[in-house]
N, C-alpha and C. Protein backbone atom coordinates (compact mmCIF):
# COMPACT_ATOMS: atom_id res chain seq x y z
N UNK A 1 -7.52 32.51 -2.46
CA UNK A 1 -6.13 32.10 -2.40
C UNK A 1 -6.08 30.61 -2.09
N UNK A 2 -5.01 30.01 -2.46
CA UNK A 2 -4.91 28.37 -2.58
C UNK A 2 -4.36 27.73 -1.79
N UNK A 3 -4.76 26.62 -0.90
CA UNK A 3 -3.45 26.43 0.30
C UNK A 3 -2.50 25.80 -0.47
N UNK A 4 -1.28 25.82 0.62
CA UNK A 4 -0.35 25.26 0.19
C UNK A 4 -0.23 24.04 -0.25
N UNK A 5 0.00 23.49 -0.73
CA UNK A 5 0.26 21.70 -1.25
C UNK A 5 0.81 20.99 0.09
N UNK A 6 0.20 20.30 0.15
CA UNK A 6 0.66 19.39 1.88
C UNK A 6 0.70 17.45 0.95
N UNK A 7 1.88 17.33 1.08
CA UNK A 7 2.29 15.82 0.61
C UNK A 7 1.55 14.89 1.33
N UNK A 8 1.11 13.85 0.82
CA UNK A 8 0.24 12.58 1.50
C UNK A 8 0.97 11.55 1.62
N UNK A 9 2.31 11.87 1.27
CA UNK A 9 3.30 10.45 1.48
C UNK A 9 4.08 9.81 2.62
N UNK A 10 3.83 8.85 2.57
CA UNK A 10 4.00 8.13 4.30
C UNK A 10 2.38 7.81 5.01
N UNK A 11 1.54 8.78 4.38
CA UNK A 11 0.29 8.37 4.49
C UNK A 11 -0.23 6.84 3.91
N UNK A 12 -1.09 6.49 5.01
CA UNK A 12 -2.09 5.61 4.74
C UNK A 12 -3.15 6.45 3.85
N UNK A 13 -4.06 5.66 2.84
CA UNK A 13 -5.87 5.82 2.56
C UNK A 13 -6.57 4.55 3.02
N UNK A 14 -7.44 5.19 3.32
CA UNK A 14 -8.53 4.16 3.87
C UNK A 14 -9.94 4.37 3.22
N UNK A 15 -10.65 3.45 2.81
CA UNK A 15 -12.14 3.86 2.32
C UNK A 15 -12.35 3.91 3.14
N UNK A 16 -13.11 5.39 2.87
CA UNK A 16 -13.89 5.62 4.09
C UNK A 16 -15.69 5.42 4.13
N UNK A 17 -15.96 4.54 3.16
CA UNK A 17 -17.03 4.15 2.89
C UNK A 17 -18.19 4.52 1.73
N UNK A 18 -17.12 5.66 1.09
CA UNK A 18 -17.87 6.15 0.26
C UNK A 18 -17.28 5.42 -1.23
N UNK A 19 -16.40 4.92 -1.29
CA UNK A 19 -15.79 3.64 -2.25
C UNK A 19 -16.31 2.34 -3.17
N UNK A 20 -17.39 2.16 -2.01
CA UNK A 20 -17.97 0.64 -1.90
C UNK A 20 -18.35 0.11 -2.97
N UNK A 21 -18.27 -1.10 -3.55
CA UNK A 21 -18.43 -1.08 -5.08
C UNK A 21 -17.31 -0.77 -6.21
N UNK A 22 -16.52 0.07 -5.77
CA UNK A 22 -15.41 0.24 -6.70
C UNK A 22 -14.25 -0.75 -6.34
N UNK A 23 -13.16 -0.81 -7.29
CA UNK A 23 -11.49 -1.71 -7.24
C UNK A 23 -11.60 -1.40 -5.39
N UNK A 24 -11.30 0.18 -5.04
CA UNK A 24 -11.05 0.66 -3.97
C UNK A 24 -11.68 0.60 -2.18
N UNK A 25 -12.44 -0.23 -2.60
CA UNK A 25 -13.81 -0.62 -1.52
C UNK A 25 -12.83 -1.30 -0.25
N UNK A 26 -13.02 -0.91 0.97
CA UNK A 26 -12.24 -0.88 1.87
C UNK A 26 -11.10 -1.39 2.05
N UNK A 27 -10.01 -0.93 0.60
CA UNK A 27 -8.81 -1.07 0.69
C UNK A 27 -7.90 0.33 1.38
N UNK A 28 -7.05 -0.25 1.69
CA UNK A 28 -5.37 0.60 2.54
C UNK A 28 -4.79 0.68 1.64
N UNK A 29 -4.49 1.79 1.42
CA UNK A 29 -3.61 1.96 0.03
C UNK A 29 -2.36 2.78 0.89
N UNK A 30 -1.17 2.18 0.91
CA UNK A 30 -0.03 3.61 1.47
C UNK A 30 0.74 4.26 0.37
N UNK A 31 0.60 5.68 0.23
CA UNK A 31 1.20 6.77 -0.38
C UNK A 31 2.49 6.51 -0.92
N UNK A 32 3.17 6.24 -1.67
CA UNK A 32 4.57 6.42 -1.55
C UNK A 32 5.30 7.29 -2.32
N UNK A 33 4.69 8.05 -3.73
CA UNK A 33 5.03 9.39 -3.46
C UNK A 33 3.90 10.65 -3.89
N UNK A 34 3.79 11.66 -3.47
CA UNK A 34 2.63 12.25 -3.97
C UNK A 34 3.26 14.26 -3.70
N UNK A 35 3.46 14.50 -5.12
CA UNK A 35 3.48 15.92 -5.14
C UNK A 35 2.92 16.44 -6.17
N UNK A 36 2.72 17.72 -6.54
CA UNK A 36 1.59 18.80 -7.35
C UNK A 36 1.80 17.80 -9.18
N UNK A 37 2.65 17.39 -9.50
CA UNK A 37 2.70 16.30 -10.30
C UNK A 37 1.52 15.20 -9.94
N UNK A 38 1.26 14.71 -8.95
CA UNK A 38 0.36 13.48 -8.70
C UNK A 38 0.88 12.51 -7.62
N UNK A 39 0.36 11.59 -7.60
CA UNK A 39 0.55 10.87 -6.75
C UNK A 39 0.57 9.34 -7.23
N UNK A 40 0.89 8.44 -6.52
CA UNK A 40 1.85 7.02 -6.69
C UNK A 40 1.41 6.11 -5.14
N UNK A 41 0.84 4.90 -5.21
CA UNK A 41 0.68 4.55 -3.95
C UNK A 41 0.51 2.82 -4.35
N UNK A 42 0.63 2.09 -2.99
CA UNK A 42 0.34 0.66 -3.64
C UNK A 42 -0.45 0.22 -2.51
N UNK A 43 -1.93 -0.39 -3.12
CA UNK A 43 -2.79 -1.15 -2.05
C UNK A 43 -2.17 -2.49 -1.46
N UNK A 44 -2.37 -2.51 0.00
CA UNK A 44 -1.59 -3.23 1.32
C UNK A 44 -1.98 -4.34 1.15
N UNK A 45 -3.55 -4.23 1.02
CA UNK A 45 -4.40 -5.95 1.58
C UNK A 45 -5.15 -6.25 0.46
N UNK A 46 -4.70 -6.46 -0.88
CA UNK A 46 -5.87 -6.98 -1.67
C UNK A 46 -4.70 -8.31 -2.30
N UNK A 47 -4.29 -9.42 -1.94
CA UNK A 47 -3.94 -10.13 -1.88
C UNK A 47 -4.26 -10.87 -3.94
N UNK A 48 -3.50 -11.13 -4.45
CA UNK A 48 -3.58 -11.88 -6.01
C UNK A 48 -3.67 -13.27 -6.09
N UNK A 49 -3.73 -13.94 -6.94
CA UNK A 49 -4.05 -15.29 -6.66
C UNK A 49 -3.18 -16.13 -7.32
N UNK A 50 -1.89 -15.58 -7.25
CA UNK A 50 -0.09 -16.26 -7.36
C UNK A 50 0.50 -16.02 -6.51
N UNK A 51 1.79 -16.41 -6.70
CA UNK A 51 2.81 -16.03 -6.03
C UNK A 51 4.04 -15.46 -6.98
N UNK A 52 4.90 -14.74 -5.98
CA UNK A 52 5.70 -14.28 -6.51
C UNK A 52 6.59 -14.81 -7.59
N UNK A 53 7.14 -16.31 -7.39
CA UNK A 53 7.51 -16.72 -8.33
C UNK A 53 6.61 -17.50 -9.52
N UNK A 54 5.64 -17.28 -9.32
CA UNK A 54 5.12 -17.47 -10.81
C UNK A 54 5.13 -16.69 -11.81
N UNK A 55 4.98 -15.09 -11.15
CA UNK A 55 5.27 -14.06 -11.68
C UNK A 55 6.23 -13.41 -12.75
N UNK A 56 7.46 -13.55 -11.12
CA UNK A 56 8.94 -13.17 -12.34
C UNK A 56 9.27 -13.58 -12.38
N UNK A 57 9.85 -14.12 -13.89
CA UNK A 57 10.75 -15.10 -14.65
C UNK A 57 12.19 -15.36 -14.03
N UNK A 58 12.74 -13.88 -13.40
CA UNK A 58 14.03 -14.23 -12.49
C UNK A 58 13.84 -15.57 -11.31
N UNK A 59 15.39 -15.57 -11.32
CA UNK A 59 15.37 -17.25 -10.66
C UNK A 59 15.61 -16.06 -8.85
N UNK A 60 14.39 -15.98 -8.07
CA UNK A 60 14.73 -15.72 -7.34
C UNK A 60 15.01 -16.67 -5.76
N UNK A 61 15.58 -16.54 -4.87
CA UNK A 61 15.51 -17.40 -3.61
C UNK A 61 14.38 -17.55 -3.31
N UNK A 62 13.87 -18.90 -2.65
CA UNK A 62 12.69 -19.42 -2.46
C UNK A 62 12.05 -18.43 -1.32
N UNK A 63 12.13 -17.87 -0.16
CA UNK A 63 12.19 -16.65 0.53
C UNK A 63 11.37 -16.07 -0.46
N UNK A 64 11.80 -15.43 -1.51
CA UNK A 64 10.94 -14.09 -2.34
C UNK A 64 10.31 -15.11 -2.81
N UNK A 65 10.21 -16.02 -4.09
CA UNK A 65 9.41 -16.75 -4.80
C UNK A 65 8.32 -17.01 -4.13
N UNK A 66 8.27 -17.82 -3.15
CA UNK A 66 7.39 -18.21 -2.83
C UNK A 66 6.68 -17.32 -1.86
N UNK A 67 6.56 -16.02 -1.67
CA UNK A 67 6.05 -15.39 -1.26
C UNK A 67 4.21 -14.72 -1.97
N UNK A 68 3.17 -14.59 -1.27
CA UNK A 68 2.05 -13.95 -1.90
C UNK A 68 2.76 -12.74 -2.86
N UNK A 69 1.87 -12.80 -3.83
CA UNK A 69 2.06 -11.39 -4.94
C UNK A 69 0.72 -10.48 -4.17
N UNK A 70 1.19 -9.28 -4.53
CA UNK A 70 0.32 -8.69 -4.01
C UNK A 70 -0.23 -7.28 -5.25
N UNK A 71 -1.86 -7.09 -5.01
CA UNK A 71 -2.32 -6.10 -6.29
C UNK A 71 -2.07 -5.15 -5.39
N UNK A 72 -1.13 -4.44 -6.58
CA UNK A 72 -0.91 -2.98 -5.86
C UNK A 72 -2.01 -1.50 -6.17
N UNK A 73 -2.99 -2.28 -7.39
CA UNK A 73 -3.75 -1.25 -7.70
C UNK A 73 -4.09 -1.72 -9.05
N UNK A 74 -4.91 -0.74 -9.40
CA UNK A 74 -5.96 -1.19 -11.05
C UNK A 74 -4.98 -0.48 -12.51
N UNK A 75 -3.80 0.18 -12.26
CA UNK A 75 -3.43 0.77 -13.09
C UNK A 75 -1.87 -0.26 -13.56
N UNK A 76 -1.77 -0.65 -15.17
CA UNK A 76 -0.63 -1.09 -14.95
C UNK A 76 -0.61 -2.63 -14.43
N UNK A 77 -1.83 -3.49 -14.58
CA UNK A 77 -1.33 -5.12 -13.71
C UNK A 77 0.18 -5.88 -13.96
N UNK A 78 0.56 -5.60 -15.22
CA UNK A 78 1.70 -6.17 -15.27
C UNK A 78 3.17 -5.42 -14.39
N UNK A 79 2.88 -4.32 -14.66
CA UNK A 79 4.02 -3.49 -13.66
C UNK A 79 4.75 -4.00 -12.26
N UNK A 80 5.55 -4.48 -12.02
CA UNK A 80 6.09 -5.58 -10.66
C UNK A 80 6.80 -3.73 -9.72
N UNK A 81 6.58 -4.25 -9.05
CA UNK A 81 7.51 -3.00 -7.82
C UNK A 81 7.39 -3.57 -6.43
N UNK A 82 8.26 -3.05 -5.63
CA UNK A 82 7.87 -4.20 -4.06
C UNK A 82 8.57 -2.67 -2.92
N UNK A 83 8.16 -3.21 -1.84
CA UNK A 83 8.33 -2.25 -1.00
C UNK A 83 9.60 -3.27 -0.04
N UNK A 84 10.65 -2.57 0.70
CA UNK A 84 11.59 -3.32 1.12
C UNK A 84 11.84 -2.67 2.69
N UNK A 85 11.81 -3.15 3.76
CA UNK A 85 12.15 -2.80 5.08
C UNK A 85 13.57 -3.55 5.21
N UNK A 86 14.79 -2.65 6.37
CA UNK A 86 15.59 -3.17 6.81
C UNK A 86 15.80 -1.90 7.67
N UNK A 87 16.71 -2.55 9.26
CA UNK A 87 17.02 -1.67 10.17
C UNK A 87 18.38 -0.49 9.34
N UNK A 88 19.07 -1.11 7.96
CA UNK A 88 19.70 0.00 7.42
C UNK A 88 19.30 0.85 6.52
N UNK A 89 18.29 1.14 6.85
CA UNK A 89 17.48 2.11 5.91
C UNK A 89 16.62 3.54 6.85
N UNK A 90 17.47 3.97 7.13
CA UNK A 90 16.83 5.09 7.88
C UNK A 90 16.76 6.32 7.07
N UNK A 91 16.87 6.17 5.87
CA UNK A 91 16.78 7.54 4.36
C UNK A 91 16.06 6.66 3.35
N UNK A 92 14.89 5.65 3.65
CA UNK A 92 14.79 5.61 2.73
C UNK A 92 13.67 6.54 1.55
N UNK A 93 13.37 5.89 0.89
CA UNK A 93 12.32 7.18 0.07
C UNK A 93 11.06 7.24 0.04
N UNK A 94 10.57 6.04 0.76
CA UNK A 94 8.55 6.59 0.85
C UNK A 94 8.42 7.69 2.88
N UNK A 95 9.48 6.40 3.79
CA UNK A 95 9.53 6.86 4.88
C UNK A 95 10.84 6.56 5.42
N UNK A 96 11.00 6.74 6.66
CA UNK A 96 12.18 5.89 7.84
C UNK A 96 11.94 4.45 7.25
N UNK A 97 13.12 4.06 6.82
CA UNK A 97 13.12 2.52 6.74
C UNK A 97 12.00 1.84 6.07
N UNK A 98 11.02 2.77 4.96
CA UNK A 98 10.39 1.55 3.80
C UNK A 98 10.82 2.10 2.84
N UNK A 99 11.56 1.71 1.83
CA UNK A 99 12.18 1.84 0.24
C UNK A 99 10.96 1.28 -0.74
N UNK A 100 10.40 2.04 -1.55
CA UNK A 100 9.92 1.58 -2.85
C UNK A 100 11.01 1.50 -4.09
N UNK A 101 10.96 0.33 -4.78
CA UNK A 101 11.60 0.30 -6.10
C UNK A 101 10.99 -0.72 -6.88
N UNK A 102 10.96 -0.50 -8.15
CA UNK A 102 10.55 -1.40 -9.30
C UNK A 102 11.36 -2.10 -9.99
N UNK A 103 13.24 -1.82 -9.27
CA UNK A 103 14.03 -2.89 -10.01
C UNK A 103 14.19 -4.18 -9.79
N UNK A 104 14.05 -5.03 -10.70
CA UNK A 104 14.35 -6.38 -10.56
C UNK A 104 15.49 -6.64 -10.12
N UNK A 105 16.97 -6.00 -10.39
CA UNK A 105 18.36 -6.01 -9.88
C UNK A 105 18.10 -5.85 -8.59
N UNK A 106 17.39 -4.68 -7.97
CA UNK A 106 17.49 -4.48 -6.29
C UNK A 106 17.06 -5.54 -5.85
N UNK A 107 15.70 -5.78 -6.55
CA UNK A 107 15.10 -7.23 -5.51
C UNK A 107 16.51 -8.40 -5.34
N UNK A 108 16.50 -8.86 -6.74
CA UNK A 108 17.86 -9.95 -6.69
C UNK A 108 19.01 -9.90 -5.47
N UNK A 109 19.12 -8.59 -5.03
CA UNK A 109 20.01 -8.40 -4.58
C UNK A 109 19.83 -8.22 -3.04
N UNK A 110 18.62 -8.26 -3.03
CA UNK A 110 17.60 -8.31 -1.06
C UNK A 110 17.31 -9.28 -0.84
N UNK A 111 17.16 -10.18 -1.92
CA UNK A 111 16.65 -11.24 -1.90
C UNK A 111 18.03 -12.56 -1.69
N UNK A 112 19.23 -12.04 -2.04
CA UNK A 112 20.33 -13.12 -1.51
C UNK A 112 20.92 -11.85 -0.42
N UNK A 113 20.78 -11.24 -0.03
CA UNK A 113 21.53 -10.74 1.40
C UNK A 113 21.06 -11.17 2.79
N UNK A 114 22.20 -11.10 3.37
CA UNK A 114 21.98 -12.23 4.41
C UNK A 114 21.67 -11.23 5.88
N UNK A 115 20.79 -10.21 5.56
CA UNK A 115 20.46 -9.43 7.01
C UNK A 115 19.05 -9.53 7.37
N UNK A 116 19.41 -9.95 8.46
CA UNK A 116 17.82 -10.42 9.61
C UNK A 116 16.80 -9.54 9.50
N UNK A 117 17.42 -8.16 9.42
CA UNK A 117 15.90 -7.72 9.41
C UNK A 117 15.53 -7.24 8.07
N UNK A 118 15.70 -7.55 7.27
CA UNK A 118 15.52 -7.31 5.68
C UNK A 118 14.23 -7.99 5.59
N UNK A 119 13.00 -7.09 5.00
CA UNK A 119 11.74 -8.00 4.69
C UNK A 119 11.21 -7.38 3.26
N UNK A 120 10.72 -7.96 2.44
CA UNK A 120 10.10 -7.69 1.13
C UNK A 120 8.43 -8.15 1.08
N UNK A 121 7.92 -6.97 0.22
CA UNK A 121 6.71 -7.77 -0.28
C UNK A 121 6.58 -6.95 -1.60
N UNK A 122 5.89 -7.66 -2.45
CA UNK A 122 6.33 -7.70 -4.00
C UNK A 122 4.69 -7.26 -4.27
N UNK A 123 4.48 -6.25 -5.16
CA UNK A 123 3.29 -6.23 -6.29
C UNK A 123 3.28 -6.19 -8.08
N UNK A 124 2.12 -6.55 -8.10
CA UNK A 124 1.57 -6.00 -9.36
C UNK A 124 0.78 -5.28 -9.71
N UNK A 125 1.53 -4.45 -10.52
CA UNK A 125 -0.01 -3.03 -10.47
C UNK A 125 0.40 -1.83 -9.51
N UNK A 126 -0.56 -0.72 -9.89
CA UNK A 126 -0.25 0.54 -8.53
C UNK A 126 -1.53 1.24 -8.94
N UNK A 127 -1.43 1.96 -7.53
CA UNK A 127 -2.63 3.05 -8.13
C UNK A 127 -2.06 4.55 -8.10
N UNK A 128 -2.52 5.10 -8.95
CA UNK A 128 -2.61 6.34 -9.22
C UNK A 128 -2.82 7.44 -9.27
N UNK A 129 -2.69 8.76 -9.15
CA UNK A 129 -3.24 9.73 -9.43
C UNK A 129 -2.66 10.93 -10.48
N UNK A 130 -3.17 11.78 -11.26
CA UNK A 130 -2.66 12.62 -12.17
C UNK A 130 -2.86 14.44 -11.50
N UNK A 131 -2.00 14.82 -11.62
CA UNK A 131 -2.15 16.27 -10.95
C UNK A 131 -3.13 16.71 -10.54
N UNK A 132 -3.44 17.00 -9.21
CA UNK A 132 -4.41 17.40 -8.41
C UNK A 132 -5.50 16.55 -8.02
N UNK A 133 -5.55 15.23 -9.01
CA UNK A 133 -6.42 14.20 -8.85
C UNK A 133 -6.75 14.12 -6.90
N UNK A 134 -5.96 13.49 -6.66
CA UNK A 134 -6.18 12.93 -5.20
C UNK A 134 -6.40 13.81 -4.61
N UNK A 135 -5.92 15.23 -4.51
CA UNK A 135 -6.26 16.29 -3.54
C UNK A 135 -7.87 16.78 -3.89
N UNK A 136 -8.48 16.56 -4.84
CA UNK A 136 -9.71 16.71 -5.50
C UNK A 136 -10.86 15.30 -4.18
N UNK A 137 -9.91 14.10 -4.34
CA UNK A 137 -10.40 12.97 -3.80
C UNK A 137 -10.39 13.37 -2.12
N UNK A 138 -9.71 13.66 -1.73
CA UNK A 138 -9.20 14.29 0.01
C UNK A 138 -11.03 15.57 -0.14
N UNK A 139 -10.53 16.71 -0.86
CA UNK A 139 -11.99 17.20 -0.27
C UNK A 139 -12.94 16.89 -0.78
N UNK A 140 -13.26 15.35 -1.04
CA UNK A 140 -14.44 15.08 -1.28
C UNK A 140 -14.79 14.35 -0.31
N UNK A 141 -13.24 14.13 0.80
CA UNK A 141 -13.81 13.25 1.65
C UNK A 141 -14.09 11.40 1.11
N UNK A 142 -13.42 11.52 0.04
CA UNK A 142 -13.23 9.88 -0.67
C UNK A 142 -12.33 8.85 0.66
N UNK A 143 -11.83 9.54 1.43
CA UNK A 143 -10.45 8.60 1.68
C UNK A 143 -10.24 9.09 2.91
N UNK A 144 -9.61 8.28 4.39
CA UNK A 144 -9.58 8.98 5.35
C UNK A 144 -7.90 8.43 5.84
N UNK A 145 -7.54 9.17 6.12
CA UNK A 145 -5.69 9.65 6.18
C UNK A 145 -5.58 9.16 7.59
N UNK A 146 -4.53 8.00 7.77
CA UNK A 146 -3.35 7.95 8.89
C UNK A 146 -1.91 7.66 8.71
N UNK A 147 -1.22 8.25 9.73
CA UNK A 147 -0.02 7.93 9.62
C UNK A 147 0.70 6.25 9.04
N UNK A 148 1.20 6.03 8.35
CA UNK A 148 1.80 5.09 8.20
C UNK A 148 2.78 4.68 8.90
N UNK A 149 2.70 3.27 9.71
CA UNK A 149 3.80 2.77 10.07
C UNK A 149 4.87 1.28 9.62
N UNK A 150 5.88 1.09 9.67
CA UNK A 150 6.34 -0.28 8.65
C UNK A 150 5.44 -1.02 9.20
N UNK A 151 4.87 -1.35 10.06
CA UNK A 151 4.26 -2.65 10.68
C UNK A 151 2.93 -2.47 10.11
N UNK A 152 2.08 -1.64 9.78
CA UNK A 152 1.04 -1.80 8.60
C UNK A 152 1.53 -2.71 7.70
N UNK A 153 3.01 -2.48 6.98
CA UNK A 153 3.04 -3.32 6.05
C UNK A 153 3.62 -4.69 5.95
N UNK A 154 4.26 -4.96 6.88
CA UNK A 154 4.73 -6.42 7.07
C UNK A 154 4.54 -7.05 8.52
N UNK A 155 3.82 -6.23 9.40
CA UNK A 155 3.02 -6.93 10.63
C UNK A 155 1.65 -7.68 10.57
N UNK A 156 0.90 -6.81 10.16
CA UNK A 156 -0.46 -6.49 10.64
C UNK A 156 -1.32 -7.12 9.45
N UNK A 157 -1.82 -8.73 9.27
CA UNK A 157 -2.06 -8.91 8.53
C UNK A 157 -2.99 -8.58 7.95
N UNK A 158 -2.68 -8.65 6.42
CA UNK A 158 -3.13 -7.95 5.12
C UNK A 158 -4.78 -7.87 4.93
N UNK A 159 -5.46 -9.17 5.64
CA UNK A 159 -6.84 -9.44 4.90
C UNK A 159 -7.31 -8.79 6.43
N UNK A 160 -6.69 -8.06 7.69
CA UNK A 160 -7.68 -7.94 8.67
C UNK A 160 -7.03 -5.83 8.46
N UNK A 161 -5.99 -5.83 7.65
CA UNK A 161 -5.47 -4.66 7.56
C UNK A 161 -6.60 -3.05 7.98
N UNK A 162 -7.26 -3.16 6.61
CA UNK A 162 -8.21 -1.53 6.64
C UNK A 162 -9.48 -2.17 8.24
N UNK A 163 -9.77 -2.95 8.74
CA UNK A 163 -10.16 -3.23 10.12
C UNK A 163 -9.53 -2.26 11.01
N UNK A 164 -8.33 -3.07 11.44
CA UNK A 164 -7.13 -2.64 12.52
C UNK A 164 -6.66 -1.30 12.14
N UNK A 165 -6.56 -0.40 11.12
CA UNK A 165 -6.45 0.62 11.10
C UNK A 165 -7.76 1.46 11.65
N UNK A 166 -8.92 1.05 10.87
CA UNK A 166 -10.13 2.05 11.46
C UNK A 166 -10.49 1.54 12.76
N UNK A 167 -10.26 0.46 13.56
CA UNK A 167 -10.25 0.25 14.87
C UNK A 167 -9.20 1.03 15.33
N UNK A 168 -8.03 1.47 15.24
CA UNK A 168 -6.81 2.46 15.78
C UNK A 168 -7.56 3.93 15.66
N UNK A 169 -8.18 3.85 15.00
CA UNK A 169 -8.90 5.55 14.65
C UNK A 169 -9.87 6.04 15.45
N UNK A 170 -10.48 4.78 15.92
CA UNK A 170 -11.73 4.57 16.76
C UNK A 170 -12.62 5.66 16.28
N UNK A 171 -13.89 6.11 17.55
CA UNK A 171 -15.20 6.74 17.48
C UNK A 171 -15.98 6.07 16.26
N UNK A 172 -16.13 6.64 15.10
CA UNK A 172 -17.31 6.14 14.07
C UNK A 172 -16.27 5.39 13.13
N UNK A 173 -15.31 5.34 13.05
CA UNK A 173 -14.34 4.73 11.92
C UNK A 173 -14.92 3.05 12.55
N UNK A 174 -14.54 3.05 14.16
CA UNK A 174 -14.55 1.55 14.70
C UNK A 174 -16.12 0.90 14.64
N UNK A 175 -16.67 2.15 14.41
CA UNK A 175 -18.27 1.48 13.67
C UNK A 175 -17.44 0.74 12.56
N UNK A 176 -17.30 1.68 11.52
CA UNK A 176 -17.84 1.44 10.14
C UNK A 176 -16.91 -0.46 10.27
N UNK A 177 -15.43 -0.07 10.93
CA UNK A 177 -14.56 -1.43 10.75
C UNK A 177 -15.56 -2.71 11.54
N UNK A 178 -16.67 -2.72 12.23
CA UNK A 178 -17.34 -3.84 12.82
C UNK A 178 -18.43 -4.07 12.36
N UNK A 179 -19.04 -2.90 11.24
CA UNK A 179 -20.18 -3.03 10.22
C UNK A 179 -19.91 -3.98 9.08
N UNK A 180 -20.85 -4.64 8.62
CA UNK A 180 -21.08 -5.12 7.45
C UNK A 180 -20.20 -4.31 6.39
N UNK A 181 -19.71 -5.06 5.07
CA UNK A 181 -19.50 -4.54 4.17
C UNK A 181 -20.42 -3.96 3.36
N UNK A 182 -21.50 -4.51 3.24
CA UNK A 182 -22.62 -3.59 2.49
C UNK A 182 -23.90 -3.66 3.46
N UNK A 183 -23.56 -2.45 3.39
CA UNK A 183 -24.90 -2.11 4.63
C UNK A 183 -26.26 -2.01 4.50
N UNK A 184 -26.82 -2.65 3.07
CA UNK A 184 -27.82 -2.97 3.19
C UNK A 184 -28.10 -4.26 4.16
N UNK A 185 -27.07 -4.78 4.10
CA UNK A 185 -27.07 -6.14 5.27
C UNK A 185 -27.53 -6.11 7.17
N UNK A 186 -27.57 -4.57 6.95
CA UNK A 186 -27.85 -4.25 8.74
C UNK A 186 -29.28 -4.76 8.80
């Protein structure tokens, strides 16, 4: 008999070391949506080598433009989508208060509103999965699961990100985050 389907969204992934070498090699990828259809997620800390307004042709406020672009994953590079925090978003649709969308109108429109706690960060690309894919990846033990919080994504900076998560996890995770990246290097 089959367990039930348990959603990974709001979830963090973390390589858990078995990655290394691949796109996925100790990247944070957070979930944003994942049911018996598949799953949808955008990597946190792998930073691109533009910025936002080089990107999209919209004339956006210097605020978004000039903000890092960020790779959201190997599938799709041209694909733009951004994740959006504000204290009026307590429904939004990955969690409490982070909204995923891929419209250019929404951005335009976060991007001239005038509320303090409104924050954006913009990608290109996403990663993927196709029915049952990722739950295949989970018991193989590919990927190791924490809660997601907004401050993963617009606190906790990006290039020390999958660190500070497997240091939060501690015991052998806070090994692997103070080990070498390739451990032939020990």
């Amino acid at each position: 008999m089959s367990e039930p389907f348990q959603s990974l969204q709001g979830q963090l992934l973390l390589d858990g070391g078995s990655l290394a070498g691949s796109f996925f090699s100790r990247t944070v990828v957070l979930v944003c949506q994942h049911n018996p259809d598949g799953a949808f997620g955008l990597v946190l800390n792998r930073r691109a080598d533009q910025t936002v307004g080089e990107v999209v042709i919209e004339d956006l406020p210097e605020r978004i433009a000039e903000q890092d672009l960020w790779v959201g994953g190997p599938v799709q590079g041209t694909v733009m989508s951004f994740l959006h925090t504000d204290d009026f978003l307590p429904d939004a649709n990955v969690m409490p208060f982070l909204h995923h969308s891929n419209s250019v109108d929404d951005l335009l429109e976060i991007a001239n509103s005038f509320s303090i706690s409104s924050k954006v960060r913009v990608f290109a690309g996403y990663s993927g999965w196709g029915a049952g894919q990722l739950d295949d990846e989970m018991q193989r033990k590919a990927w190791i699961t924490q809660p997601a919080a907004v401050s993963h994504v617009f606190e906790t900076k990006p290039d020390n990100l999958w660190r500070s998560v497997m240091t939060e996890l501690g015991g052998v995770h806070r090994l692997m985050a103070d080990g070498p990246e390739d451990l032939s290097w020990n």
